[in-house]
PDB file of N, CA and C in Angstrom:
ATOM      1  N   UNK A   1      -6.386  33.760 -12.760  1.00  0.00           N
ATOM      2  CA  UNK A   1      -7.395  32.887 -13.312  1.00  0.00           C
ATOM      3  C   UNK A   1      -7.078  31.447 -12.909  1.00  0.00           C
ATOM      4  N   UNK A   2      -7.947  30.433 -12.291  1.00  0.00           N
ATOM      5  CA  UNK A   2      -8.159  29.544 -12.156  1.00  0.00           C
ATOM      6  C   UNK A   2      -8.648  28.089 -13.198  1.00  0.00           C
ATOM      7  N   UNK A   3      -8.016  27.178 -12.953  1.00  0.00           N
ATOM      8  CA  UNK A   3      -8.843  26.061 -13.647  1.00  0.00           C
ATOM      9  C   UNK A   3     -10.714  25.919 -13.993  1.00  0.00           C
ATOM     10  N   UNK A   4     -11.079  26.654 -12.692  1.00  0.00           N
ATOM     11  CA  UNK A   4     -12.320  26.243 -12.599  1.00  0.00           C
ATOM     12  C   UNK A   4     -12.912  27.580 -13.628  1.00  0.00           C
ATOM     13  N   UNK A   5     -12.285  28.654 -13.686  1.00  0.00           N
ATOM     14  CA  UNK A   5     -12.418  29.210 -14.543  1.00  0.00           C
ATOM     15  C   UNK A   5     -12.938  29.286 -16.384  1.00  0.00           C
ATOM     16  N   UNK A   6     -12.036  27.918 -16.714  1.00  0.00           N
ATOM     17  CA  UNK A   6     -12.014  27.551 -17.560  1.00  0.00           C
ATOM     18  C   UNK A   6     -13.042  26.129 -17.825  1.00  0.00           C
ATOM     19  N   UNK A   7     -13.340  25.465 -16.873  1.00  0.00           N
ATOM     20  CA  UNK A   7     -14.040  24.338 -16.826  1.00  0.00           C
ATOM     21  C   UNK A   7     -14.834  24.105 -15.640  1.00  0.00           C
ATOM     22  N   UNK A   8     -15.944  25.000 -15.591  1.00  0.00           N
ATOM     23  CA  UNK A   8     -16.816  25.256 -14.203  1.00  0.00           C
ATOM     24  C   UNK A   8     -18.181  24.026 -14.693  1.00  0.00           C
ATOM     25  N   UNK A   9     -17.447  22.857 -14.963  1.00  0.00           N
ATOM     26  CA  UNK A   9     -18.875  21.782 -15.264  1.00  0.00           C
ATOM     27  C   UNK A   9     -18.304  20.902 -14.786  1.00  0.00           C
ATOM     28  N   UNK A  10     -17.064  21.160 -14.033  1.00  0.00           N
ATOM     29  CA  UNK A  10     -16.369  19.417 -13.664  1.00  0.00           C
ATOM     30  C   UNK A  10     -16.352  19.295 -12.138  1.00  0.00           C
ATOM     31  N   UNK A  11     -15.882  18.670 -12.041  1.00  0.00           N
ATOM     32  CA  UNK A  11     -15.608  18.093 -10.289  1.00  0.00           C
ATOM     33  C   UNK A  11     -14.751  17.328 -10.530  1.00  0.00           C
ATOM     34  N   UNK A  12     -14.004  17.125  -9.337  1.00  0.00           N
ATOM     35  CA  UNK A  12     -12.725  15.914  -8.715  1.00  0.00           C
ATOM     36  C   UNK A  12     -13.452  15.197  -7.811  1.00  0.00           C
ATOM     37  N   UNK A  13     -12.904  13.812  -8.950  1.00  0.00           N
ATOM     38  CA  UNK A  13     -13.409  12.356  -8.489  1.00  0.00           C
ATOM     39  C   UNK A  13     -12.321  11.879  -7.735  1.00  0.00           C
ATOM     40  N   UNK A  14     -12.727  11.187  -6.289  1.00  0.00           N
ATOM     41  CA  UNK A  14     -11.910  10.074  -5.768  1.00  0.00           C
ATOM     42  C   UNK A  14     -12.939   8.777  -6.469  1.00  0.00           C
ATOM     43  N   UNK A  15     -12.185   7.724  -6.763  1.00  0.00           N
ATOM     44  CA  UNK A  15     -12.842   6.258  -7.585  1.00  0.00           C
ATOM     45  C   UNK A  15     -11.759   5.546  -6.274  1.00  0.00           C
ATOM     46  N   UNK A  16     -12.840   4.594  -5.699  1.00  0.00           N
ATOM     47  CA  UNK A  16     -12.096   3.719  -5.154  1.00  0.00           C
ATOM     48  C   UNK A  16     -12.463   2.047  -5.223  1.00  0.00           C
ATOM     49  N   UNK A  17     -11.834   1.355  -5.119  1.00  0.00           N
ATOM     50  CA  UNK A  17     -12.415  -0.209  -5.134  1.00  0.00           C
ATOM     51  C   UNK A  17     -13.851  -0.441  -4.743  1.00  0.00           C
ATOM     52  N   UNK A  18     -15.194  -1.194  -4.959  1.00  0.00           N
ATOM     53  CA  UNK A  18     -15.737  -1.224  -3.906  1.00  0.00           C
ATOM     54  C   UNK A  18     -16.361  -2.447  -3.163  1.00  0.00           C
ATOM     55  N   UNK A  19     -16.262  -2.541  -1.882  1.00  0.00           N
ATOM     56  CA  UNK A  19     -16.653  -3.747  -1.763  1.00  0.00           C
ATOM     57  C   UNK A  19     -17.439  -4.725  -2.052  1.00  0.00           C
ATOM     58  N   UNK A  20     -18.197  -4.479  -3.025  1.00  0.00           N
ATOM     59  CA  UNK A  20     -19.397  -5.636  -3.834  1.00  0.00           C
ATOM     60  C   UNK A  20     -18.623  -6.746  -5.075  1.00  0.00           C
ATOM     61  N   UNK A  21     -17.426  -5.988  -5.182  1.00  0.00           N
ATOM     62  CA  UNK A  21     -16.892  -7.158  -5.776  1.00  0.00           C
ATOM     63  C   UNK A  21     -15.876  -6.657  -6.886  1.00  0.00           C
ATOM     64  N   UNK A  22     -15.281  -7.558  -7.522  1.00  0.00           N
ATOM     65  CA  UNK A  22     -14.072  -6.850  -8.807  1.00  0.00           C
ATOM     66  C   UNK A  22     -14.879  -6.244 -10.013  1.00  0.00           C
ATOM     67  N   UNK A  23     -14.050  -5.374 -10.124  1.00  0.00           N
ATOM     68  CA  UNK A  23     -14.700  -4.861 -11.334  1.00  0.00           C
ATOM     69  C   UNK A  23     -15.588  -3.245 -10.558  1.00  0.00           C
ATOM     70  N   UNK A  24     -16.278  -3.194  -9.376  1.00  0.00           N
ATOM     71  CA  UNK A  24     -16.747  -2.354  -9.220  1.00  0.00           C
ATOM     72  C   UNK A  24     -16.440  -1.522  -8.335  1.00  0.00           C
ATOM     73  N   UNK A  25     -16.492  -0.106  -8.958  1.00  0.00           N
ATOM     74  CA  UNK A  25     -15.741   1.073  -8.053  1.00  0.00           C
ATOM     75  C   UNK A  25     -16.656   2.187  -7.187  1.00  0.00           C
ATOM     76  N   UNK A  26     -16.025   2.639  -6.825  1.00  0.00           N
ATOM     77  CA  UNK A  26     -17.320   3.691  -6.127  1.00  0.00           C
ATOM     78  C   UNK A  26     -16.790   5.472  -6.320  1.00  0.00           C
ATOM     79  N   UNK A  27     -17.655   6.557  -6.407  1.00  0.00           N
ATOM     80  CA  UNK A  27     -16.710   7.871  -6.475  1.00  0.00           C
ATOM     81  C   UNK A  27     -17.556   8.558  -5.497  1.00  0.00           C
ATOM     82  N   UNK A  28     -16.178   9.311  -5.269  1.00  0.00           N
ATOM     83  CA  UNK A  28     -17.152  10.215  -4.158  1.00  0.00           C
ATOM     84  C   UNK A  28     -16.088  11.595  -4.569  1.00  0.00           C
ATOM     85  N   UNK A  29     -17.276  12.715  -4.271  1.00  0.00           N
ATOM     86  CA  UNK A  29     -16.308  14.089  -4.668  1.00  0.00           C
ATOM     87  C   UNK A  29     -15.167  14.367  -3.763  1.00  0.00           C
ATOM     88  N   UNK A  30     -14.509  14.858  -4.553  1.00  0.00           N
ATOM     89  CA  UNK A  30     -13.575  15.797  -3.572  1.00  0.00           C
ATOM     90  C   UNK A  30     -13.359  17.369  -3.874  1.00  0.00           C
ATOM     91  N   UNK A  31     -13.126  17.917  -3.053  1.00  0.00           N
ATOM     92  CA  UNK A  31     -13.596  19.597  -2.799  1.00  0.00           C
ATOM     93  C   UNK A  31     -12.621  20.738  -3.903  1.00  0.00           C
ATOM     94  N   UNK A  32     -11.373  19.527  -3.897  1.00  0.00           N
ATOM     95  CA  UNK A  32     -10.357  20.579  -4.812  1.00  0.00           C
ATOM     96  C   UNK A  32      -9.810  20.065  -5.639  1.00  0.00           C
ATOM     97  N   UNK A  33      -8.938  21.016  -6.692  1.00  0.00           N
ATOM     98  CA  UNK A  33      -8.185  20.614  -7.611  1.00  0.00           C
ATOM     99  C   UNK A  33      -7.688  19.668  -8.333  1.00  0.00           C
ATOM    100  N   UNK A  34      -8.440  18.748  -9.391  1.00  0.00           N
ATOM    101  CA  UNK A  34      -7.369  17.663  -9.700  1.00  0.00           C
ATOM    102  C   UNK A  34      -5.847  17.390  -9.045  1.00  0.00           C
ATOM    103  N   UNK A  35      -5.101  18.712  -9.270  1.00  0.00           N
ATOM    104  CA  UNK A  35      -3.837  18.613  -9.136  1.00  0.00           C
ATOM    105  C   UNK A  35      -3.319  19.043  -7.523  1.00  0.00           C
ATOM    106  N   UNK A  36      -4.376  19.236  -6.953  1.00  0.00           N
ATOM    107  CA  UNK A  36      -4.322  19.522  -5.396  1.00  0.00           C
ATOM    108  C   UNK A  36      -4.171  17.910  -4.475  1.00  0.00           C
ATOM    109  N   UNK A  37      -4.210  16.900  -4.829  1.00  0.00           N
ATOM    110  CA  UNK A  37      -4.356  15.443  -4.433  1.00  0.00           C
ATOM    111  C   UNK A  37      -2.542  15.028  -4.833  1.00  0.00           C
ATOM    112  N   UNK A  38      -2.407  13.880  -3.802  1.00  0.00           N
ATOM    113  CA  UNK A  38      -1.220  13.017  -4.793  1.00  0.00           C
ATOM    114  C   UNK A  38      -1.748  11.389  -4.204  1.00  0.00           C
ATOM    115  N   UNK A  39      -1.378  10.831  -5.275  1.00  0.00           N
ATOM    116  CA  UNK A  39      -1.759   9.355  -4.821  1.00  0.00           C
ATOM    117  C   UNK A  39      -0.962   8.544  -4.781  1.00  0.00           C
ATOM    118  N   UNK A  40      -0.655   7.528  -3.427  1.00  0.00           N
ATOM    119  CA  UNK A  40       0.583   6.749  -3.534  1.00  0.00           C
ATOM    120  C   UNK A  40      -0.076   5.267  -3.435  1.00  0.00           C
ATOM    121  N   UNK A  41       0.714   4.808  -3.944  1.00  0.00           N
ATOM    122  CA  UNK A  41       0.197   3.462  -4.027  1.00  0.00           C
ATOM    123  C   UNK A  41       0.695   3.006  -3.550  1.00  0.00           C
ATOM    124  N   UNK A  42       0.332   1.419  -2.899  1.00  0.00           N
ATOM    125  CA  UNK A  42       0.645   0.700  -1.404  1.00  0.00           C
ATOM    126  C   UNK A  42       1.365  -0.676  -2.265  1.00  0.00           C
ATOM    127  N   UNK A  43       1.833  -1.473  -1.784  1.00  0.00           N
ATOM    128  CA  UNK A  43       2.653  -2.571  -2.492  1.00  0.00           C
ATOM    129  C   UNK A  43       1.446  -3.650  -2.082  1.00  0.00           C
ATOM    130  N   UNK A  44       1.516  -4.685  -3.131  1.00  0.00           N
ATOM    131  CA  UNK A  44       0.610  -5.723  -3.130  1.00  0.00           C
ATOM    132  C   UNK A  44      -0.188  -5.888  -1.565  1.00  0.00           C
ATOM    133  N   UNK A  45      -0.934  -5.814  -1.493  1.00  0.00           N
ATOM    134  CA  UNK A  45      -1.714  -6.696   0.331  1.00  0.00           C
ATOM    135  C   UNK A  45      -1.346  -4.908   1.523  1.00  0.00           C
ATOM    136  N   UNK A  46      -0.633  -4.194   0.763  1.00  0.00           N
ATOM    137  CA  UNK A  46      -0.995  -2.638   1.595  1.00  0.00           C
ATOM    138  C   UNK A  46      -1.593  -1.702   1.074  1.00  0.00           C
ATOM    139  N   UNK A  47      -2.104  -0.676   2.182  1.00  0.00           N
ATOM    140  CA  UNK A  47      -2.927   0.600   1.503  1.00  0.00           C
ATOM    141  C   UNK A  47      -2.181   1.046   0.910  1.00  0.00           C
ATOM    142  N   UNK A  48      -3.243   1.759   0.077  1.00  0.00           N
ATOM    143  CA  UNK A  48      -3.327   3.163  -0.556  1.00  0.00           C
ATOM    144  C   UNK A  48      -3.519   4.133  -0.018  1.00  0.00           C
ATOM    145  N   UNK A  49      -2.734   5.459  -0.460  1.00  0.00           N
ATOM    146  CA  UNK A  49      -3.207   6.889   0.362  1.00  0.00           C
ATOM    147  C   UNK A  49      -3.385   7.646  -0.760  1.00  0.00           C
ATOM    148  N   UNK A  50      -4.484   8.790  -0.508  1.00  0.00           N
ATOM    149  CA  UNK A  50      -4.793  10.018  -1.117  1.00  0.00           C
ATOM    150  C   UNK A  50      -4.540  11.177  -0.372  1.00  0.00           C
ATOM    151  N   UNK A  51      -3.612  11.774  -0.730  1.00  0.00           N
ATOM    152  CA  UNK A  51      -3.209  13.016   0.246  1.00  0.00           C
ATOM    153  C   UNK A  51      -3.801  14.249   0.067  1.00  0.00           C
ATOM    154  N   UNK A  52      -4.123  15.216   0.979  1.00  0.00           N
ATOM    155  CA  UNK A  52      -4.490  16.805   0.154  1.00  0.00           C
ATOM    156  C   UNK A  52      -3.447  17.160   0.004  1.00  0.00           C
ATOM    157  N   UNK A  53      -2.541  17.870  -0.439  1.00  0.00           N
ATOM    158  CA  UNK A  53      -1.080  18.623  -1.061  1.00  0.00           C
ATOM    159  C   UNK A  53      -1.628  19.734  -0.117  1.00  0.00           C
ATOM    160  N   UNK A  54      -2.648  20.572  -0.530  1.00  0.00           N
ATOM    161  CA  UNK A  54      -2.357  21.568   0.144  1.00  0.00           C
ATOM    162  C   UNK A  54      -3.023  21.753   2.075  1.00  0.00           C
ATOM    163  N   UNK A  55      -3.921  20.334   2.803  1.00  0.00           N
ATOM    164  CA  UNK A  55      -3.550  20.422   3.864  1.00  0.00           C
ATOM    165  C   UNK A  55      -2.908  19.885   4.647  1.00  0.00           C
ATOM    166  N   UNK A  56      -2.379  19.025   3.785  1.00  0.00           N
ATOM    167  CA  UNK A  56      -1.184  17.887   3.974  1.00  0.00           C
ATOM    168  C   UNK A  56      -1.817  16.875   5.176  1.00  0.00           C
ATOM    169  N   UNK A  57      -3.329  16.502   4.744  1.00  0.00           N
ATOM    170  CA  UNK A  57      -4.116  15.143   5.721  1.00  0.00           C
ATOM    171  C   UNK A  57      -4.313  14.079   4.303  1.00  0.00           C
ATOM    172  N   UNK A  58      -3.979  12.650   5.050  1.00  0.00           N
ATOM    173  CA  UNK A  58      -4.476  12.007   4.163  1.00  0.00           C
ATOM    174  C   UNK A  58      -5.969  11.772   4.216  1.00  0.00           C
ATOM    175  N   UNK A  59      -6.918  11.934   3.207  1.00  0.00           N
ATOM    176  CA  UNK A  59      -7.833  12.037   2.816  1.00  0.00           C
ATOM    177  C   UNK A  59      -8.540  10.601   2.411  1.00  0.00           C
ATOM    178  N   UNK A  60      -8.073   9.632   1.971  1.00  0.00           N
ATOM    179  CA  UNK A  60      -8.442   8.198   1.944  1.00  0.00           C
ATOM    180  C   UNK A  60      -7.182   7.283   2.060  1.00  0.00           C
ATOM    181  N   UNK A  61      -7.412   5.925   2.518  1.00  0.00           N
ATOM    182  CA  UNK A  61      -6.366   5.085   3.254  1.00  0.00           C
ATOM    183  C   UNK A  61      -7.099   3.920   3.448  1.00  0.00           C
ATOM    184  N   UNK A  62      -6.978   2.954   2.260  1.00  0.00           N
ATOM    185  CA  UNK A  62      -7.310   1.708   1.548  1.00  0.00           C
ATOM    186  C   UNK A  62      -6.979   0.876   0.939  1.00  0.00           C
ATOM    187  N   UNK A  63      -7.674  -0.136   0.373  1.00  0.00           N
ATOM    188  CA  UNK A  63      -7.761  -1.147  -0.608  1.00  0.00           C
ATOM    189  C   UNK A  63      -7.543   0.177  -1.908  1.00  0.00           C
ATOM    190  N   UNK A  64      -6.544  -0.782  -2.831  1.00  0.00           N
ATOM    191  CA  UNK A  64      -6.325   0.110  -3.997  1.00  0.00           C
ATOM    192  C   UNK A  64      -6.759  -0.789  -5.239  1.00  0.00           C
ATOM    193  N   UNK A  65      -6.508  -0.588  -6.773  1.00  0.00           N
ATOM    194  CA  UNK A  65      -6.295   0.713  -7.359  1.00  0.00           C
ATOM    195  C   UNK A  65      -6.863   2.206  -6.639  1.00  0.00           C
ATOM    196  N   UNK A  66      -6.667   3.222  -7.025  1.00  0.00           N
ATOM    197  CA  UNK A  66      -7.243   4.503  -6.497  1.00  0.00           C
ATOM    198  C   UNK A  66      -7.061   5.329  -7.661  1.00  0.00           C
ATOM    199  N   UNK A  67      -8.042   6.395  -8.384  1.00  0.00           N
ATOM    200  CA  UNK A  67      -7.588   7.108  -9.321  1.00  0.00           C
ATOM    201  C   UNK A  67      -8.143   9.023  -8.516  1.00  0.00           C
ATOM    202  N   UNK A  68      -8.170   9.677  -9.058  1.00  0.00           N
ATOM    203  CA  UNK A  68      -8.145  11.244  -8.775  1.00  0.00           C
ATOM    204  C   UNK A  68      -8.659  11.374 -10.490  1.00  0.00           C
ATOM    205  N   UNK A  69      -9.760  12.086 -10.696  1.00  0.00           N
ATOM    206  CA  UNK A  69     -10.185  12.244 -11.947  1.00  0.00           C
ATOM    207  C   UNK A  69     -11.393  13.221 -12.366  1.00  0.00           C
ATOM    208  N   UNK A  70     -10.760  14.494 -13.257  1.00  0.00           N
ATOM    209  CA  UNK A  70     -12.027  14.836 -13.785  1.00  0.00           C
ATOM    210  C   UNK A  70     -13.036  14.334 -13.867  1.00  0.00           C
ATOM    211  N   UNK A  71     -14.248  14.657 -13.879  1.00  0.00           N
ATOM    212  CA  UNK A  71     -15.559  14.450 -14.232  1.00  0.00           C
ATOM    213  C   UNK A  71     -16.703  15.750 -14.541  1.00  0.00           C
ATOM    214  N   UNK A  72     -16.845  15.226 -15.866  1.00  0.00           N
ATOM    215  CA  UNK A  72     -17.816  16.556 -16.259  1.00  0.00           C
ATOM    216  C   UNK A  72     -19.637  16.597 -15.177  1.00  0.00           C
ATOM    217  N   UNK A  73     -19.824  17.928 -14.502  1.00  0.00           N
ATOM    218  CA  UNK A  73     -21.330  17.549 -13.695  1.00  0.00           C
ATOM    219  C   UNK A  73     -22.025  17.066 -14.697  1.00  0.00           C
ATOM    220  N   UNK A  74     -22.933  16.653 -14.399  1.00  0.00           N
ATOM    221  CA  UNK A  74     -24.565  16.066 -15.397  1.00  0.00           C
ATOM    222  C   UNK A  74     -25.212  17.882 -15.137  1.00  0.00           C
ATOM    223  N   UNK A  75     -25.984  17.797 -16.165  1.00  0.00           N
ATOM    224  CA  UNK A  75     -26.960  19.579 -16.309  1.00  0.00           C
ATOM    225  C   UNK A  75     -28.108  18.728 -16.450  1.00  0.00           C
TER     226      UNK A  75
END
């Protein structure tokens, strides 16, 4: 049994900075697992990476904060 098993209304959010200004972020899905992602954070003035764990590509490589986050779908 699977996560999605248990919670087949959610999706995995990438949230990233967005360029219109502070304060506003942008999300875009991602295909797997909350816990299938790892996120490293870049030191002041460097990227950020979002990795897949399980195909081991980084997946976004940016301007940070960066979060990985449930989200319930809209019905």
């Amino acid at each position: 049994m699977s996560q999605e098993d248990f919670f087949p209304e959610q999706s995995t959010i990438l949230r990233t900075p967005s360029w219109l200004g502070r304060g506003v972020t942008e999300e875009s899905e991602l295909p797997l697992s909350l816990g299938d992602y790892k996120v490293t954070p870049g030191a002041p003035g460097e990227w950020w990476t979002v990795t897949s764990l399980k195909a081991g590509e980084v997946v976004y490589g940016g301007v940070g904060p960066v979060e990985i986050l449930r989200k319930r779908a809209s019905t």
